[in-house]
Structure formats: C-alpha cells, structure tokens
C-alpha atoms as a PDB file:
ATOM      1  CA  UNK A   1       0.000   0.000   0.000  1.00  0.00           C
ATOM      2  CA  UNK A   2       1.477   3.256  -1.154  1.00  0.00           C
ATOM      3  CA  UNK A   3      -0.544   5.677   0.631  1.00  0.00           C
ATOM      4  CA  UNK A   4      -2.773   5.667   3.763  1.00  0.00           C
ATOM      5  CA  UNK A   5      -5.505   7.535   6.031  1.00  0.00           C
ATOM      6  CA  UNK A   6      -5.246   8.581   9.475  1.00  0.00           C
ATOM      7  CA  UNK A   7      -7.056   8.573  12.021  1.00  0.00           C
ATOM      8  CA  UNK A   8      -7.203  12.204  12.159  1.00  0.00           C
ATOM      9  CA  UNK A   9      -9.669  11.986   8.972  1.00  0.00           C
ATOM     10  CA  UNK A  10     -12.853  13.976   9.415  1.00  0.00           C
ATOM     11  CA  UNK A  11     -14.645  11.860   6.535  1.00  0.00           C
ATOM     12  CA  UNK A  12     -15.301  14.821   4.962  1.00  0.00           C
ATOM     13  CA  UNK A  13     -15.392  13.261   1.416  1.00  0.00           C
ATOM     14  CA  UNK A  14     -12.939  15.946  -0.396  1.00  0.00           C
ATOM     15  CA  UNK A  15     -10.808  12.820  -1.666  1.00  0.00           C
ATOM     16  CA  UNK A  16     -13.128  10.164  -2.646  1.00  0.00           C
ATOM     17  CA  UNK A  17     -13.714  12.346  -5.978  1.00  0.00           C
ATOM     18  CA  UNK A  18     -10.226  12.982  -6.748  1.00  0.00           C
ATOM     19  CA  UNK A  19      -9.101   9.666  -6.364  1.00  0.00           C
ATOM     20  CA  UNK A  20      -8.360   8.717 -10.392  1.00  0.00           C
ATOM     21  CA  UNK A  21      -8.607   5.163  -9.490  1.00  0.00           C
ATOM     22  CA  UNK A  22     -11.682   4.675  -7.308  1.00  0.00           C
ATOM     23  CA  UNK A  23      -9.548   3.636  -4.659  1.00  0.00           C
ATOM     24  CA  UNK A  24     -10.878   5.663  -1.671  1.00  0.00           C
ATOM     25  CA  UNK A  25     -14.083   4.835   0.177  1.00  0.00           C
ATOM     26  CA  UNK A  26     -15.822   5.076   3.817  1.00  0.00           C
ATOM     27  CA  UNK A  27     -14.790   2.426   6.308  1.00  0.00           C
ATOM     28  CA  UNK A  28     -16.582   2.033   9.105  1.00  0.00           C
ATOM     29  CA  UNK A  29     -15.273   5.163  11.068  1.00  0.00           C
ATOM     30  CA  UNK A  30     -13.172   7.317   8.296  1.00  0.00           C
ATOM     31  CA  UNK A  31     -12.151   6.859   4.892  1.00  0.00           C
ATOM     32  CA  UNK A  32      -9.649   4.353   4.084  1.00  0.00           C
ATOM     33  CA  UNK A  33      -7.545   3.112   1.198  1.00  0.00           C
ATOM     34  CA  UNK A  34      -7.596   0.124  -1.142  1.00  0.00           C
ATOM     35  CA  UNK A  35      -4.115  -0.667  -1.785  1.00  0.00           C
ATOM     36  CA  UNK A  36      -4.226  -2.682  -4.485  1.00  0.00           C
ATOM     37  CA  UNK A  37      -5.993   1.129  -6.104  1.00  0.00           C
ATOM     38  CA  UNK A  38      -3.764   3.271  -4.861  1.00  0.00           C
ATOM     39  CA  UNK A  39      -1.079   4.702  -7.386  1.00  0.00           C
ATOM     40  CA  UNK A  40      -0.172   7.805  -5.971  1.00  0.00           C
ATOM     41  CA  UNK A  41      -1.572   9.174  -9.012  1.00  0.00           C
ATOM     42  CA  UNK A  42       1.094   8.051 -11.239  1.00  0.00           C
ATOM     43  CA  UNK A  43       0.234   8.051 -14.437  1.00  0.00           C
ATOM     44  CA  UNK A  44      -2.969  10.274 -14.095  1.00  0.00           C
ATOM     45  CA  UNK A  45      -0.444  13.221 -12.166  1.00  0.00           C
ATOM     46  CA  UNK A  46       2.074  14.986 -10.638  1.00  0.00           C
ATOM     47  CA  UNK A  47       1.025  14.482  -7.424  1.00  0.00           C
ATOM     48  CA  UNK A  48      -1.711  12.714  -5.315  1.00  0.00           C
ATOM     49  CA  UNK A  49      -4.856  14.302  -5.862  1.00  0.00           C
ATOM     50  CA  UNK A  50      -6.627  13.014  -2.234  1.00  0.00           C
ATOM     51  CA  UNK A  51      -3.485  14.810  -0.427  1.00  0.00           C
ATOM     52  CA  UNK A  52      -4.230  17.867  -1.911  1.00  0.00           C
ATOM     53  CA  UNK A  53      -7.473  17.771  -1.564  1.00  0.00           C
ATOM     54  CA  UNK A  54      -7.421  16.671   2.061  1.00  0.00           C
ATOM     55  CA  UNK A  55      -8.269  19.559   4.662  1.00  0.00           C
ATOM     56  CA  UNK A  56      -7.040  17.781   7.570  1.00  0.00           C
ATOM     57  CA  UNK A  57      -3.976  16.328   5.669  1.00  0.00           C
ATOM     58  CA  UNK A  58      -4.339  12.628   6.972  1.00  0.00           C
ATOM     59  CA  UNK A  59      -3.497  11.122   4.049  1.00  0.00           C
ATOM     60  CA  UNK A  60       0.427  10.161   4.079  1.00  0.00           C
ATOM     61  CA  UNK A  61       3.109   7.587   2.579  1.00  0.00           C
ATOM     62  CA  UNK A  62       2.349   3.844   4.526  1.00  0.00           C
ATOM     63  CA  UNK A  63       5.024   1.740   2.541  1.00  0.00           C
ATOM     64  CA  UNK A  64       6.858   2.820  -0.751  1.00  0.00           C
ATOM     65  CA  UNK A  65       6.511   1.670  -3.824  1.00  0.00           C
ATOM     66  CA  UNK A  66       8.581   2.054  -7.109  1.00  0.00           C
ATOM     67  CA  UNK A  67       7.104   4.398  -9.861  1.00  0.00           C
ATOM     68  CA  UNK A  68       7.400   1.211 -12.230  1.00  0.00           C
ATOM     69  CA  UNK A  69       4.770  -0.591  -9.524  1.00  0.00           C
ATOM     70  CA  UNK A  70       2.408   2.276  -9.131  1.00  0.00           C
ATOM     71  CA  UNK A  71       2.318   2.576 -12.935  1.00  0.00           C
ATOM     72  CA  UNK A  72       1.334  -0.851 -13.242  1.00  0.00           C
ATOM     73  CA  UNK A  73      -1.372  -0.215 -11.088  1.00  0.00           C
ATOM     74  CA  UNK A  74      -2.817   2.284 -12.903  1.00  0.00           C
ATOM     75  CA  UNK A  75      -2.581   0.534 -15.913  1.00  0.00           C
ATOM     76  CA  UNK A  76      -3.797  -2.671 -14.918  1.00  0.00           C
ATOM     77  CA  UNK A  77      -6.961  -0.468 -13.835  1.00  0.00           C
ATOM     78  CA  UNK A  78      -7.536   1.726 -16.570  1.00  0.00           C
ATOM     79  CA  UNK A  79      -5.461  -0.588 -19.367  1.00  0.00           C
END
C-alpha cells in the first residue's frame, strides 16, 4: 500500500472524488484506502490528488513503492 488515512480523517469526502482510481471509500469510522488502487496518481499526475485535496492532511506515505509498480497499477486499472 502506497498511501494511507489517518485517524485524524474527518470523513469529509474531499478525496473520494479525486481519487483517479476509485480507490478511496468510507470504512466504518473514516475513509480508508484500497491498496491494491492506490497509485499515488502516477500516471494520471504529478502528485496525489486526495493529499491535496485533504483539509485535515491525513493522508500520508504507509510503505513505498517504485514508480514502475504504481504505474502498473494504474494501468492494470484503466489498461
């Protein structure tokens, strides 16, 4: 899993909708993560949308993965 969500979230639902991949959705308390989604935004942009997005900034690195693997994500998702 490449990125994750604290539990400082305020499930405020500013990153489900700029989440490229669909990745993002309400657990049982906040938001959390699917990491087998999550791509960091490679190869849709710059930069993680749901970080920028996020107005409590609870959304930060949980293990790191290569560009190569988060690419492959994304592609494997949206061919």
């Amino acid at each position: 899993m490449s990125l994750k969500i604290t539990d400082d979230c305020t499930s405020c639902d500013a990153c489900v909708s700029a989440c490229p991949n669909e990745a993002i959705s309400a657990g049982d308390v906040i938001y959390v993560i699917d990491a087998s989604r999550c791509s960091e935004c490679v190869g849709a942009e710059d930069s993680p949308q749901c970080q920028m997005v996020c107005p409590a900034d609870c959304i930060v690195q949980h293990e790191v993965e290569s560009k190569d693997v988060l690419l492959a994500k994304y592609k494997a998702i949206h061919g």
